[in-house]
Every structure is written in C-alpha cells, then in structure tokens.
C-alpha atoms as a PDB file:
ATOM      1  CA  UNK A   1    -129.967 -42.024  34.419  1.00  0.00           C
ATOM      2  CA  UNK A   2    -127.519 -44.496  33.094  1.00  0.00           C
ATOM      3  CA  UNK A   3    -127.907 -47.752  32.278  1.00  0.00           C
ATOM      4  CA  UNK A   4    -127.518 -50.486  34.930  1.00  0.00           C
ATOM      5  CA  UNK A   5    -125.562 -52.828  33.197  1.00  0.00           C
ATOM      6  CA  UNK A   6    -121.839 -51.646  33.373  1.00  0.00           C
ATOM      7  CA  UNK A   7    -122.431 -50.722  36.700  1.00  0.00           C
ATOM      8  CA  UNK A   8    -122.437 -54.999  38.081  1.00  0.00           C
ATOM      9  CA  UNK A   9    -118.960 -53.715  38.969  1.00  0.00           C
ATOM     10  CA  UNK A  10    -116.930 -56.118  36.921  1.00  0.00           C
ATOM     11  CA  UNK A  11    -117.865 -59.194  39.083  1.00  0.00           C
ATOM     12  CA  UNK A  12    -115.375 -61.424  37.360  1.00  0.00           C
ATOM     13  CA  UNK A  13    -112.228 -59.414  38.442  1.00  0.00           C
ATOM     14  CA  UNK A  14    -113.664 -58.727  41.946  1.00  0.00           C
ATOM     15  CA  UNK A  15    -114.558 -62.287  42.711  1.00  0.00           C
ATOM     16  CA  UNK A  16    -110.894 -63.583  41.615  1.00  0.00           C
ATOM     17  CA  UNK A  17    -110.020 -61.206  44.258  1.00  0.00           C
ATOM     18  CA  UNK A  18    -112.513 -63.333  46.897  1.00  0.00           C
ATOM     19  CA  UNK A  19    -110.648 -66.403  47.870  1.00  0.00           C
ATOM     20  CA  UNK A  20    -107.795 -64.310  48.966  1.00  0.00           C
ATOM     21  CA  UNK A  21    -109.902 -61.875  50.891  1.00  0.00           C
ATOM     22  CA  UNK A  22    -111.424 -64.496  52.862  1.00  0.00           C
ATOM     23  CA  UNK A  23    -107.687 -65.657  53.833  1.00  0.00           C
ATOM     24  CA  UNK A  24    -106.972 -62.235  54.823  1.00  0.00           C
ATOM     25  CA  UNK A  25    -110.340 -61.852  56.991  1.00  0.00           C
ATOM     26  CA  UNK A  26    -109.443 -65.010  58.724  1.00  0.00           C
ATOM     27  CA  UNK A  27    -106.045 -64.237  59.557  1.00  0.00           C
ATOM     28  CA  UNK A  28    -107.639 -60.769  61.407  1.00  0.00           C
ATOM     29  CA  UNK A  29    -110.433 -62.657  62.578  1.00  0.00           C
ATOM     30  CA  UNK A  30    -109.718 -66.047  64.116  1.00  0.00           C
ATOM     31  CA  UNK A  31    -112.822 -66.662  65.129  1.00  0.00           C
ATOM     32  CA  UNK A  32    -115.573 -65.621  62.307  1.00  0.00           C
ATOM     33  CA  UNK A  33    -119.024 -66.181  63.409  1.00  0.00           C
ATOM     34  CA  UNK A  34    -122.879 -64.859  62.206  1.00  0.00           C
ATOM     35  CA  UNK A  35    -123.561 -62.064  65.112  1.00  0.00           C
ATOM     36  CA  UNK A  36    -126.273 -63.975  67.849  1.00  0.00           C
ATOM     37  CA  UNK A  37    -128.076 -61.068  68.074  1.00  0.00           C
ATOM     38  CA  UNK A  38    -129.110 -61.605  63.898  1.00  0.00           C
ATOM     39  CA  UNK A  39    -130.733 -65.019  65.131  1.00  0.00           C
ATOM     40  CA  UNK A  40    -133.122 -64.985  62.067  1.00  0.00           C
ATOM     41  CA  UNK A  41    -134.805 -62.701  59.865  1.00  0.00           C
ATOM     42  CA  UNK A  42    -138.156 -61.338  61.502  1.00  0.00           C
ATOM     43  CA  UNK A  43    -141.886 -62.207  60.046  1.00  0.00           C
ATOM     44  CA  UNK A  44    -142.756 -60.505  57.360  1.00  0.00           C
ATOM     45  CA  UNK A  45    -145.984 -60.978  55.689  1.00  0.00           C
ATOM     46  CA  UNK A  46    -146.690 -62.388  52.494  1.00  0.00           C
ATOM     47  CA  UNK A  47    -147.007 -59.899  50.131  1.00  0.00           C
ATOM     48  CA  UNK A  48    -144.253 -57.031  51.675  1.00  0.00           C
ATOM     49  CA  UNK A  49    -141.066 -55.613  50.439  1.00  0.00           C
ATOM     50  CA  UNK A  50    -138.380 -55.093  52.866  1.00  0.00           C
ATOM     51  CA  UNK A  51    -135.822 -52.392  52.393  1.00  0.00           C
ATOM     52  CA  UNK A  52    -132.832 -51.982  54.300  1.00  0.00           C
ATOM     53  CA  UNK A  53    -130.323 -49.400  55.514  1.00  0.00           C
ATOM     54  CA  UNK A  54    -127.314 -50.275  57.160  1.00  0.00           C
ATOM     55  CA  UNK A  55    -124.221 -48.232  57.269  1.00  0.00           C
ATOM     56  CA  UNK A  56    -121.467 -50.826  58.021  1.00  0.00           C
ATOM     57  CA  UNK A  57    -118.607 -48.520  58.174  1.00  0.00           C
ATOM     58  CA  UNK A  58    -116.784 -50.303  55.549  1.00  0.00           C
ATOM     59  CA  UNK A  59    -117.271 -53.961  57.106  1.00  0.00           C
ATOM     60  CA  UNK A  60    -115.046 -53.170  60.151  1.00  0.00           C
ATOM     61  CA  UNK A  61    -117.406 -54.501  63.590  1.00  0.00           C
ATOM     62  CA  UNK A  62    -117.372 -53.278  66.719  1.00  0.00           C
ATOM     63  CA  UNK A  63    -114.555 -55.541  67.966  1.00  0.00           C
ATOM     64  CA  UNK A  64    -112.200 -53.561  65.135  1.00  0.00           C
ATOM     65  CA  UNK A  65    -112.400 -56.684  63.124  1.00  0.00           C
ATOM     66  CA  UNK A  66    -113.376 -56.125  58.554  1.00  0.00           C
ATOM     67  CA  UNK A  67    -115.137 -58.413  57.899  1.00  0.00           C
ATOM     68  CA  UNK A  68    -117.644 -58.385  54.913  1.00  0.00           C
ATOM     69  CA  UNK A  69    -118.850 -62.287  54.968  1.00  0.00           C
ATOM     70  CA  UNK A  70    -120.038 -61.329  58.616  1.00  0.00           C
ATOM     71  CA  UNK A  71    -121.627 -58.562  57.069  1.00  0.00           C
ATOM     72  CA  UNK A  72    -123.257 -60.877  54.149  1.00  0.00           C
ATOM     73  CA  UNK A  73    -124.537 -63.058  56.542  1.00  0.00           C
ATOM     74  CA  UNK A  74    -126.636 -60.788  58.396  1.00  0.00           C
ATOM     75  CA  UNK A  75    -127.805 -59.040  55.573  1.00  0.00           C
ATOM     76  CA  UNK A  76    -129.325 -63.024  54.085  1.00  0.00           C
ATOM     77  CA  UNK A  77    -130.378 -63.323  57.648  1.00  0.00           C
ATOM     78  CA  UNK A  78    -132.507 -60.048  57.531  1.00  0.00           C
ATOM     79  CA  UNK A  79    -134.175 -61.020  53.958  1.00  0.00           C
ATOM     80  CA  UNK A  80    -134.461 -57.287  52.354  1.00  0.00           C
ATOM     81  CA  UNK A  81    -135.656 -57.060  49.026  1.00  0.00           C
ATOM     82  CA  UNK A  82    -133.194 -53.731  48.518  1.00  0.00           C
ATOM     83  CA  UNK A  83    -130.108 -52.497  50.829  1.00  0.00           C
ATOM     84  CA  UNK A  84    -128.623 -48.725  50.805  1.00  0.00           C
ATOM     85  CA  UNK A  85    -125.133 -49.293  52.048  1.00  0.00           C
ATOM     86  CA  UNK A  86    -123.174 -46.703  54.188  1.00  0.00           C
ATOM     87  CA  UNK A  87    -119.632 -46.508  54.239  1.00  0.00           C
ATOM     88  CA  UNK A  88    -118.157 -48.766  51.145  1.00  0.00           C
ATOM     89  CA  UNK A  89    -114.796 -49.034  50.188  1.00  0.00           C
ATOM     90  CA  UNK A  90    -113.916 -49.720  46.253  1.00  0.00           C
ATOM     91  CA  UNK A  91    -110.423 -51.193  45.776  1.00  0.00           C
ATOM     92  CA  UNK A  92    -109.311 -49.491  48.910  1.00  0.00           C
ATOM     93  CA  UNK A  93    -106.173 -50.388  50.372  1.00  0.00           C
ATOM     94  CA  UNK A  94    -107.336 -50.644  54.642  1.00  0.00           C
ATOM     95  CA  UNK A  95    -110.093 -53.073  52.814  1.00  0.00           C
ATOM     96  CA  UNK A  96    -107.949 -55.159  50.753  1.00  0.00           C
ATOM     97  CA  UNK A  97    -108.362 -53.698  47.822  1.00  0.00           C
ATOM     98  CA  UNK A  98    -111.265 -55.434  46.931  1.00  0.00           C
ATOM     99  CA  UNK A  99    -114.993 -53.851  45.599  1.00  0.00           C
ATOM    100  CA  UNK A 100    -116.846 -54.047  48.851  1.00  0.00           C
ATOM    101  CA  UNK A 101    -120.453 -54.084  47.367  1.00  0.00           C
ATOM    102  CA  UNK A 102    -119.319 -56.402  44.713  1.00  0.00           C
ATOM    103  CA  UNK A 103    -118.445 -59.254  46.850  1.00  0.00           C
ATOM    104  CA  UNK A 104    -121.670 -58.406  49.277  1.00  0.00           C
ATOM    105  CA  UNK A 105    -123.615 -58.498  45.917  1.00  0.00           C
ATOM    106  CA  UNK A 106    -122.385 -61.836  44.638  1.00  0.00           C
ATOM    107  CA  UNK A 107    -122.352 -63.366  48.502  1.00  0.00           C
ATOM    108  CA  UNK A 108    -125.873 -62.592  48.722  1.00  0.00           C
ATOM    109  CA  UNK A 109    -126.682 -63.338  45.550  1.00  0.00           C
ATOM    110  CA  UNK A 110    -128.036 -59.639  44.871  1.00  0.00           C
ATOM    111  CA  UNK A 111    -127.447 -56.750  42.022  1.00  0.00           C
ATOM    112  CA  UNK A 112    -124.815 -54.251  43.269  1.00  0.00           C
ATOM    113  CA  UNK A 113    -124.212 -50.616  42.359  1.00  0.00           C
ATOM    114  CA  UNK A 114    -121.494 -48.300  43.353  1.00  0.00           C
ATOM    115  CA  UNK A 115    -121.626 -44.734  44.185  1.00  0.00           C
ATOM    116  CA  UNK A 116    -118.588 -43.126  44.808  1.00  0.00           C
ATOM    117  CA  UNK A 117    -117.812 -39.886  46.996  1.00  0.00           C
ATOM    118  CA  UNK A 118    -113.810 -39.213  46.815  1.00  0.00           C
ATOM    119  CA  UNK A 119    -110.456 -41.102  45.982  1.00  0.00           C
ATOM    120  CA  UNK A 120    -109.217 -42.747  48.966  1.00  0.00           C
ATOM    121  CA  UNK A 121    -106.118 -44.882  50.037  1.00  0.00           C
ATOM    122  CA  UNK A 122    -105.798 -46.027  45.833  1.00  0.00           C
ATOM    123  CA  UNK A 123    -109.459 -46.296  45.348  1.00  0.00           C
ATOM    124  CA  UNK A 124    -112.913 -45.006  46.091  1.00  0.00           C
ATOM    125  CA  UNK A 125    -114.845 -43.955  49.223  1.00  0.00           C
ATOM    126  CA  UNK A 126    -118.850 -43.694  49.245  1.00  0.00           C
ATOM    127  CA  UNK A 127    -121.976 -46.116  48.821  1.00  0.00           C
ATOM    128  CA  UNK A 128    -123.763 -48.704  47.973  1.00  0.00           C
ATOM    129  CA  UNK A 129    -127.301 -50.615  47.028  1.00  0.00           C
ATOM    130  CA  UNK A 130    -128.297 -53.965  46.314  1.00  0.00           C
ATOM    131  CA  UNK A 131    -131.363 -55.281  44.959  1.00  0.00           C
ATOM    132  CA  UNK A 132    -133.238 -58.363  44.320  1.00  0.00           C
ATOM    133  CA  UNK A 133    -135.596 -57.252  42.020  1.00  0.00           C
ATOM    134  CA  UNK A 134    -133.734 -55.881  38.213  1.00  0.00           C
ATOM    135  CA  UNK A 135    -132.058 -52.725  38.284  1.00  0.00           C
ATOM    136  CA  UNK A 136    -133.047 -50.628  35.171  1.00  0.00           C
ATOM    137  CA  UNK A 137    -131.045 -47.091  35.211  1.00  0.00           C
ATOM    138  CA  UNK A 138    -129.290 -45.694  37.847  1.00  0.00           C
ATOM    139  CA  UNK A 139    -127.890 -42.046  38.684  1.00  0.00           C
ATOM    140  CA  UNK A 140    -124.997 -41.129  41.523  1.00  0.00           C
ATOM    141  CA  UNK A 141    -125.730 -37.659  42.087  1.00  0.00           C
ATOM    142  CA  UNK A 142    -123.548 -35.029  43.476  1.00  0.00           C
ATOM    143  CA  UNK A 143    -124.539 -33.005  46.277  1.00  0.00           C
ATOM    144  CA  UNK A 144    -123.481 -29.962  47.666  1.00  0.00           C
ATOM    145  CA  UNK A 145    -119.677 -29.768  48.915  1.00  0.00           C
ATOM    146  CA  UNK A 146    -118.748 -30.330  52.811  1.00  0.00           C
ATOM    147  CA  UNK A 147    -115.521 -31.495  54.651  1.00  0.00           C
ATOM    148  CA  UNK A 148    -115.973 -34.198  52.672  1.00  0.00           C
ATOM    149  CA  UNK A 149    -117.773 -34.752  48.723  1.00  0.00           C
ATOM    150  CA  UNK A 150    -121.340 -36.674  49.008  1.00  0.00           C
ATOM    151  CA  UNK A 151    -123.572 -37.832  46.359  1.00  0.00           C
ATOM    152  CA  UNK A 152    -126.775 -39.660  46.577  1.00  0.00           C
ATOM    153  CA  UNK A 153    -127.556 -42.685  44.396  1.00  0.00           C
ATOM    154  CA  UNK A 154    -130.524 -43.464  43.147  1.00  0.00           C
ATOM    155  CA  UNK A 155    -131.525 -46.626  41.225  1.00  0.00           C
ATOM    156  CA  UNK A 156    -134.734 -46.954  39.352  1.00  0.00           C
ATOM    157  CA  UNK A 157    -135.908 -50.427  40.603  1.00  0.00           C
ATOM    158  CA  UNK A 158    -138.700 -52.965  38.755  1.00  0.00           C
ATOM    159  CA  UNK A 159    -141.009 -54.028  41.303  1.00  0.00           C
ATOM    160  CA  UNK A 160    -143.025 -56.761  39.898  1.00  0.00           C
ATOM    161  CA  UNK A 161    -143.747 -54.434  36.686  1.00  0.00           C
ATOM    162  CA  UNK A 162    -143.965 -51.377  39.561  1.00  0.00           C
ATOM    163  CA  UNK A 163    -141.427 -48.578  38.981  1.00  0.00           C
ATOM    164  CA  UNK A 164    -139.891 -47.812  42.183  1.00  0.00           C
ATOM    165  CA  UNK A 165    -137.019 -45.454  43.171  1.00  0.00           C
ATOM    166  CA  UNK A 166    -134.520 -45.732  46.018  1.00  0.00           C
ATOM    167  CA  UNK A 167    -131.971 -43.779  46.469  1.00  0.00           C
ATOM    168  CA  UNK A 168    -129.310 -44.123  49.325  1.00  0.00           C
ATOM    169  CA  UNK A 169    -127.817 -41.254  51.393  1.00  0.00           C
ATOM    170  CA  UNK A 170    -124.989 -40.354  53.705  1.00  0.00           C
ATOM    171  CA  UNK A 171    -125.461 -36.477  55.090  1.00  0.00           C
ATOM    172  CA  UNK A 172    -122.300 -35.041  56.307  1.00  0.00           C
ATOM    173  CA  UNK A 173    -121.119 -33.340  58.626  1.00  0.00           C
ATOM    174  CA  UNK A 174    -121.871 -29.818  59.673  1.00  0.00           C
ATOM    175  CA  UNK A 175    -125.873 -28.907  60.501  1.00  0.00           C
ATOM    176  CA  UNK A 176    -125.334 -26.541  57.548  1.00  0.00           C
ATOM    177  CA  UNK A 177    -123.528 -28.897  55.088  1.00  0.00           C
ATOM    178  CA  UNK A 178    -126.315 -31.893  55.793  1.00  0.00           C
ATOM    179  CA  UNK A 179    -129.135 -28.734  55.481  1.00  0.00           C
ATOM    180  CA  UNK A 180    -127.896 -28.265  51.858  1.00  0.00           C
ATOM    181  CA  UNK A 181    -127.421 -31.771  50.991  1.00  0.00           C
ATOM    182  CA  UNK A 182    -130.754 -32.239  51.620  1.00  0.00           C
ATOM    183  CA  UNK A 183    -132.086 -29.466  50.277  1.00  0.00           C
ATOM    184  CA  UNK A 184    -130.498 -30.837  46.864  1.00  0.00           C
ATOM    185  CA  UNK A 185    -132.032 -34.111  47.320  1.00  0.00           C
ATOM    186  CA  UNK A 186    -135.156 -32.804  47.544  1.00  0.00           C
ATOM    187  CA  UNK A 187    -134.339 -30.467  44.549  1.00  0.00           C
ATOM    188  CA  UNK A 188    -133.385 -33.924  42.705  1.00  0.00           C
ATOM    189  CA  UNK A 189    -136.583 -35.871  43.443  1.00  0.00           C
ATOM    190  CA  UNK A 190    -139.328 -33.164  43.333  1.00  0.00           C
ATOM    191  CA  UNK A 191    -140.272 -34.129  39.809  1.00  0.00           C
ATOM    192  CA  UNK A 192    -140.641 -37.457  40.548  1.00  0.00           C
ATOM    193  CA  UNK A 193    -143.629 -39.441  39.141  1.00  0.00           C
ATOM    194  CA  UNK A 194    -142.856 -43.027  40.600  1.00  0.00           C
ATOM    195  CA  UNK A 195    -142.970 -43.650  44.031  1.00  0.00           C
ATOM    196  CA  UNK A 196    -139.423 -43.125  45.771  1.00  0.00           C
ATOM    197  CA  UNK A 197    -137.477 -44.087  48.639  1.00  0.00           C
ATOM    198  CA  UNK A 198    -135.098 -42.659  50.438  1.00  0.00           C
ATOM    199  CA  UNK A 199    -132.516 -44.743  53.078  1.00  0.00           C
ATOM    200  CA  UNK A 200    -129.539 -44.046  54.723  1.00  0.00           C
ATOM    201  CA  UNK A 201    -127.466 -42.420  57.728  1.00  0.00           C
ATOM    202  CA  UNK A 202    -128.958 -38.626  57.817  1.00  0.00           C
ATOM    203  CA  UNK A 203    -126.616 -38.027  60.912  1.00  0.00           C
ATOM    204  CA  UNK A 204    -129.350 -35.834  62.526  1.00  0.00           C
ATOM    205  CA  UNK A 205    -131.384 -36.334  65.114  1.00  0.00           C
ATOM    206  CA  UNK A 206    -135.534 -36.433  64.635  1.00  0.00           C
ATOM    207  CA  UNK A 207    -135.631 -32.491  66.570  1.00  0.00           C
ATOM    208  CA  UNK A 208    -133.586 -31.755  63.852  1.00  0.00           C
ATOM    209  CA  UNK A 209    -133.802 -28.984  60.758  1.00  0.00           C
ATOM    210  CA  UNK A 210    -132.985 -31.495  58.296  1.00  0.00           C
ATOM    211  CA  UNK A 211    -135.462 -33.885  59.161  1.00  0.00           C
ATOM    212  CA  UNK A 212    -137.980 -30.993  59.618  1.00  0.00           C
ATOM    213  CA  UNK A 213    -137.089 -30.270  56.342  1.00  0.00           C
ATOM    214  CA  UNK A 214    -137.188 -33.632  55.005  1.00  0.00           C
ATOM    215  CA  UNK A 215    -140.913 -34.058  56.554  1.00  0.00           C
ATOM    216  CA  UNK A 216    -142.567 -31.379  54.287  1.00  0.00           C
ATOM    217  CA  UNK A 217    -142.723 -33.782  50.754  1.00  0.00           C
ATOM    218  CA  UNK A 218    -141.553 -36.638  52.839  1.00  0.00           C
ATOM    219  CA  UNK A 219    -143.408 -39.274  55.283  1.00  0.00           C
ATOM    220  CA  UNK A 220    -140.893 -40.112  58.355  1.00  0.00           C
ATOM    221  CA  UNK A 221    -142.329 -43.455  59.556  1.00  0.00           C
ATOM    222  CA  UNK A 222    -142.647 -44.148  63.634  1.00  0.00           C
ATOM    223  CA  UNK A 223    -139.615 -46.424  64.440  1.00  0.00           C
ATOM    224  CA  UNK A 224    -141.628 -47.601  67.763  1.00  0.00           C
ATOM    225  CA  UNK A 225    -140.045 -47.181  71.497  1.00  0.00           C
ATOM    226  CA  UNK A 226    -136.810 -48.773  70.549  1.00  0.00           C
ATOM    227  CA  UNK A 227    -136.108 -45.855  68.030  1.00  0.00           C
ATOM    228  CA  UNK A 228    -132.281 -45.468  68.276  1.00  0.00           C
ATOM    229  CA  UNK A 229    -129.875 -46.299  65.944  1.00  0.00           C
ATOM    230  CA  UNK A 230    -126.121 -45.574  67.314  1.00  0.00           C
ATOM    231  CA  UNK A 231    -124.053 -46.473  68.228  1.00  0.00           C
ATOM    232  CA  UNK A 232    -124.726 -50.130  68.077  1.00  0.00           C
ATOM    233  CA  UNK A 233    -123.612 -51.627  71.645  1.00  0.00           C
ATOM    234  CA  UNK A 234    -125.191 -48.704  73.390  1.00  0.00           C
ATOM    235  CA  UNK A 235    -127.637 -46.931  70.914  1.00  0.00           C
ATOM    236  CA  UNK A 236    -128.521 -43.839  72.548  1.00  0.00           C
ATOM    237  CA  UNK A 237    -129.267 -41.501  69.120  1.00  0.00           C
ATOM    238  CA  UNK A 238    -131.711 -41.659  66.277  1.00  0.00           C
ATOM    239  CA  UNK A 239    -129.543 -40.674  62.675  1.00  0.00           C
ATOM    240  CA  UNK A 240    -130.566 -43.901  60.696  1.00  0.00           C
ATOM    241  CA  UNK A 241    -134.001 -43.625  58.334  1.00  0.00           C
ATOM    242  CA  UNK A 242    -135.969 -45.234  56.136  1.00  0.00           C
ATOM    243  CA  UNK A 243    -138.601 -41.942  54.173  1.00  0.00           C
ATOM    244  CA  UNK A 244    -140.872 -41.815  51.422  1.00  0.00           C
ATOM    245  CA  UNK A 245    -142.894 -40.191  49.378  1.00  0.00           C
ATOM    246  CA  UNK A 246    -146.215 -39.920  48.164  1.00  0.00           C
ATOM    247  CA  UNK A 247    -148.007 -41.799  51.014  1.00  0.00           C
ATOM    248  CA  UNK A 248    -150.779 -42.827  49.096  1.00  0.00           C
ATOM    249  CA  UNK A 249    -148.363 -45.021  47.339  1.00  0.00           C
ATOM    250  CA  UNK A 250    -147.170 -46.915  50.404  1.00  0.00           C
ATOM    251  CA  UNK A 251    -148.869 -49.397  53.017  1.00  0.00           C
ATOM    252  CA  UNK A 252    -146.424 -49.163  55.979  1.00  0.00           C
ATOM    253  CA  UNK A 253    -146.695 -53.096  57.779  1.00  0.00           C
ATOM    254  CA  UNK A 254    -143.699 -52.554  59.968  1.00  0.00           C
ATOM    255  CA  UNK A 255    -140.435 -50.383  60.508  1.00  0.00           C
ATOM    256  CA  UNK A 256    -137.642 -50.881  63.227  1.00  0.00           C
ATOM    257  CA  UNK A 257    -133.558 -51.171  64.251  1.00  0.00           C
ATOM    258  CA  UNK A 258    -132.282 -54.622  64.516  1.00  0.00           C
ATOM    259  CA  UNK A 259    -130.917 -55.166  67.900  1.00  0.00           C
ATOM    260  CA  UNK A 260    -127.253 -56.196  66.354  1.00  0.00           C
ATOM    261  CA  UNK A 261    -124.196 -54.761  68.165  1.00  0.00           C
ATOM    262  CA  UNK A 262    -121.248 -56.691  66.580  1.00  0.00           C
ATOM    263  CA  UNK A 263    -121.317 -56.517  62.925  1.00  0.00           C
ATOM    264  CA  UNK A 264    -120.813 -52.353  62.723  1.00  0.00           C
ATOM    265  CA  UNK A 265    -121.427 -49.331  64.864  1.00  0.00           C
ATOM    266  CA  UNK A 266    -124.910 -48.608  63.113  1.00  0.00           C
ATOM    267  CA  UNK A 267    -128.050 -50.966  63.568  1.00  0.00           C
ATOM    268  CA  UNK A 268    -129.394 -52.115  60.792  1.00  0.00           C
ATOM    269  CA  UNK A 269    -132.781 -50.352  59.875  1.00  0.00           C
ATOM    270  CA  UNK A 270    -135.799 -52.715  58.614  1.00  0.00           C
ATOM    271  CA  UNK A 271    -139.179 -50.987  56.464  1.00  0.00           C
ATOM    272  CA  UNK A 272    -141.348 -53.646  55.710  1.00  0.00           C
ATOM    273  CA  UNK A 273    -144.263 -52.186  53.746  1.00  0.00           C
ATOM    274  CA  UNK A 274    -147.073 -52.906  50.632  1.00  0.00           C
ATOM    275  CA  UNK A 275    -146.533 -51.025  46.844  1.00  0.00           C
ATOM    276  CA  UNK A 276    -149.389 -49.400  45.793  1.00  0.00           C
END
C-alpha cells in the first residue's frame, strides 16, 4: 500500500477553490438548508465505531441541486467514525472543478482519500473515504473491466492502536461485470490478517449471485424491516451494504438506512458496531 500522506489531496489548492464554490452552490441553490429528515445523529453507545456508506452521486440531491455543504452537513449530523463515498468528482467540470472529497474532508474536519475510476469532463470520476481516526497506507485497486473502469480502495485505518481495513466499493453494471469485480475483491482481501470492512453501493439485490458470493468469507449484517436503500424518496431496492469479515472480530450493536430523501438518490447506510 502507499503511504497516506500525499494522498490529503493537496488541501491548500482545493480549499482556495472553496469560497468560490460556495458562491456557485448558492447561485443554483437559493435556498440551502440541512435535509429535516437528518434531524440528528442517532444513539450510539459509548464505546462503538460507526462506519458509513453513502453514495451521493457526486453531491447533486434529489431536487437536481450539487451541493456538497448539504452533503457535509449530514454526514457531521450522522457522527461516523469512517465514510466510503460513492460517486466523487475530482476537478470535474459539472462539479466546479473542485476535489469533492477534499472539501467534504476539510468541512467535516476528517482525513480524505481519493480513488479514481476514469478521466471525466477534465478530471477524475470514482470514490472516496474519510476517516477520523489516522490513515496509515492506502491502496486503490483495479478491478476487472466493465462499461465503465472500477477500482476498490482500501485504507489501512488505526483504531485506537487496532489495525482495521475498509475498503469502499462501487460494482458496476452488468450481473457478470459486478460477479467479477467481486470475485477480485475477494481475491484482494483473502490474505488478510486484520479485520476488514467492506462499504459501498454493490448494485445487487440480497437474492443476488454477488451477494451469495460475497456471503461465503463475508458476514452480511440484518438491515432490520426498513432494509431498502434506493432510491431515496421512494426506496423500494436493497444495493447499499455495510460486510465484514472475520466475525469473531466484530460486535454488531446496530445497522440501518437513514430515512433521508433530499441530499442524494441513495440513503445513507449506518454500522454501528464494537472492535475486537
């Protein structure tokens, strides 16, 4: 893995960029306002880390609006410990041009890696992770080609002096390109002595191979009644999850969707749980 340092995504230059972003978000969105449905992050016991997976399809909500403080705000509403980000822009021109997980990093006060899938529109297209706890080495791996590149980046995490990896993911698109992208992840992490994570948009239903697949080395946690994760307004499908692996290394305390239908057209997806 590489070392975490150069990847803070030259802050400096980003956050120059800020002030003017925020005058271009207000001028699209007159009326900027934390989503209601966020309220306030839920209970979590003392003692828990939260993780996070939200795929905010690159800050835009569902009222067509980009906005990225909006998108800040929940994610300091919600309290995780460590996001996987779906759908980030890097310098992109529909985006302003501006490092998308930089300026969520610096507005919530979190460390921010980049993993990139493909050039797009004069920058880069793919994902991102933020952390509260240090971030010491990092990897963006690539995965097997579909209609469009994928990687999946993993970042070796320091848990209160516990190793931890997480490593974010965004399957796509046929049945058989997402069954060999995960195939590959599993390849990746089968050596694996720490305990690891894995978070993101699967874009497969639970009946499905891939999470079939996924469930051999991998424990799929119960998301409760209110399982769905998109589309946002009117969830009606389960492609959002939060898996690990080995269980003896976990103490699950909680894991659901956020009831938020503004900020993007995924629900957020909460895993509150205990290190072992």
């Amino acid at each position: 893995m590489n070392r975490a340092g150069p990847l803070l995504l030259g802050l400096a230059v980003v956050l120059a960029c800020v002030d003017e972003r925020q005058d271009l978000e207000s001028q699209s969105d007159p009326n900027p306002s934390t989503p209601e449905a966020a309220n306030e992050a839920p209970v979590r016991e003392p003692g828990t880390l939260r993780i996070l997976a939200y795929n905010i399809r690159h800050g835009e909500g569902m009222d067509s609006v980009i906005n990225l403080k909006r998108v800040a705000e929940l994610i300091s509403e919600l309290e995780p410990d460590i996001v996987t980000l779906q759908e980030i822009d890097s310098a992109v021109e529909r985006t302003f041009a501006v490092n998308q997980v930089a300026v969520l990093g610096e507005l919530t006060g979190m460390h921010a890696l980049f993993g990139g899938f493909f050039d797009y529109q004069g920058g880069r297209y793919g994902m991102g992770l933020l952390s509260r706890y240090p971030i010491l080495a990092y990897e963006n791996h690539r995965l097997p080609d579909g209609l469009e590149p994928r990687t999946a980046l993993a970042a070796r995490i320091d848990v209160d002096g516990t190793e931890l990896v997480v490593v974010g993911i965004h399957l796509y698109a046929t049945h058989e390109e997402r069954m060999a992208q995960a195939r590959r992840v599993i390849d990746l992490l089968q050596d694996e002595a720490a305990p690891v994570i894995l978070a993101g948009d699967c874009n497969s239903t639970p009946d499905s191979e891939v999470m079939a697949l996924f469930a051999g080395p991998w424990q799929i946690p119960d998301k409760g009644d209110d399982n769905f994760t998109f589309p946002s307004d009117t969830p009606d499908r389960e492609i959002d999850y939060i898996i690990y692996r080995p269980a003896d290394r976990f103490v699950i305390i909680d894991h659901w969707p956020v009831d938020e239908p503004l900020v993007s057209d995924h629900r957020p997806l909460i895993l509150d749980l205990q290190l072992r």
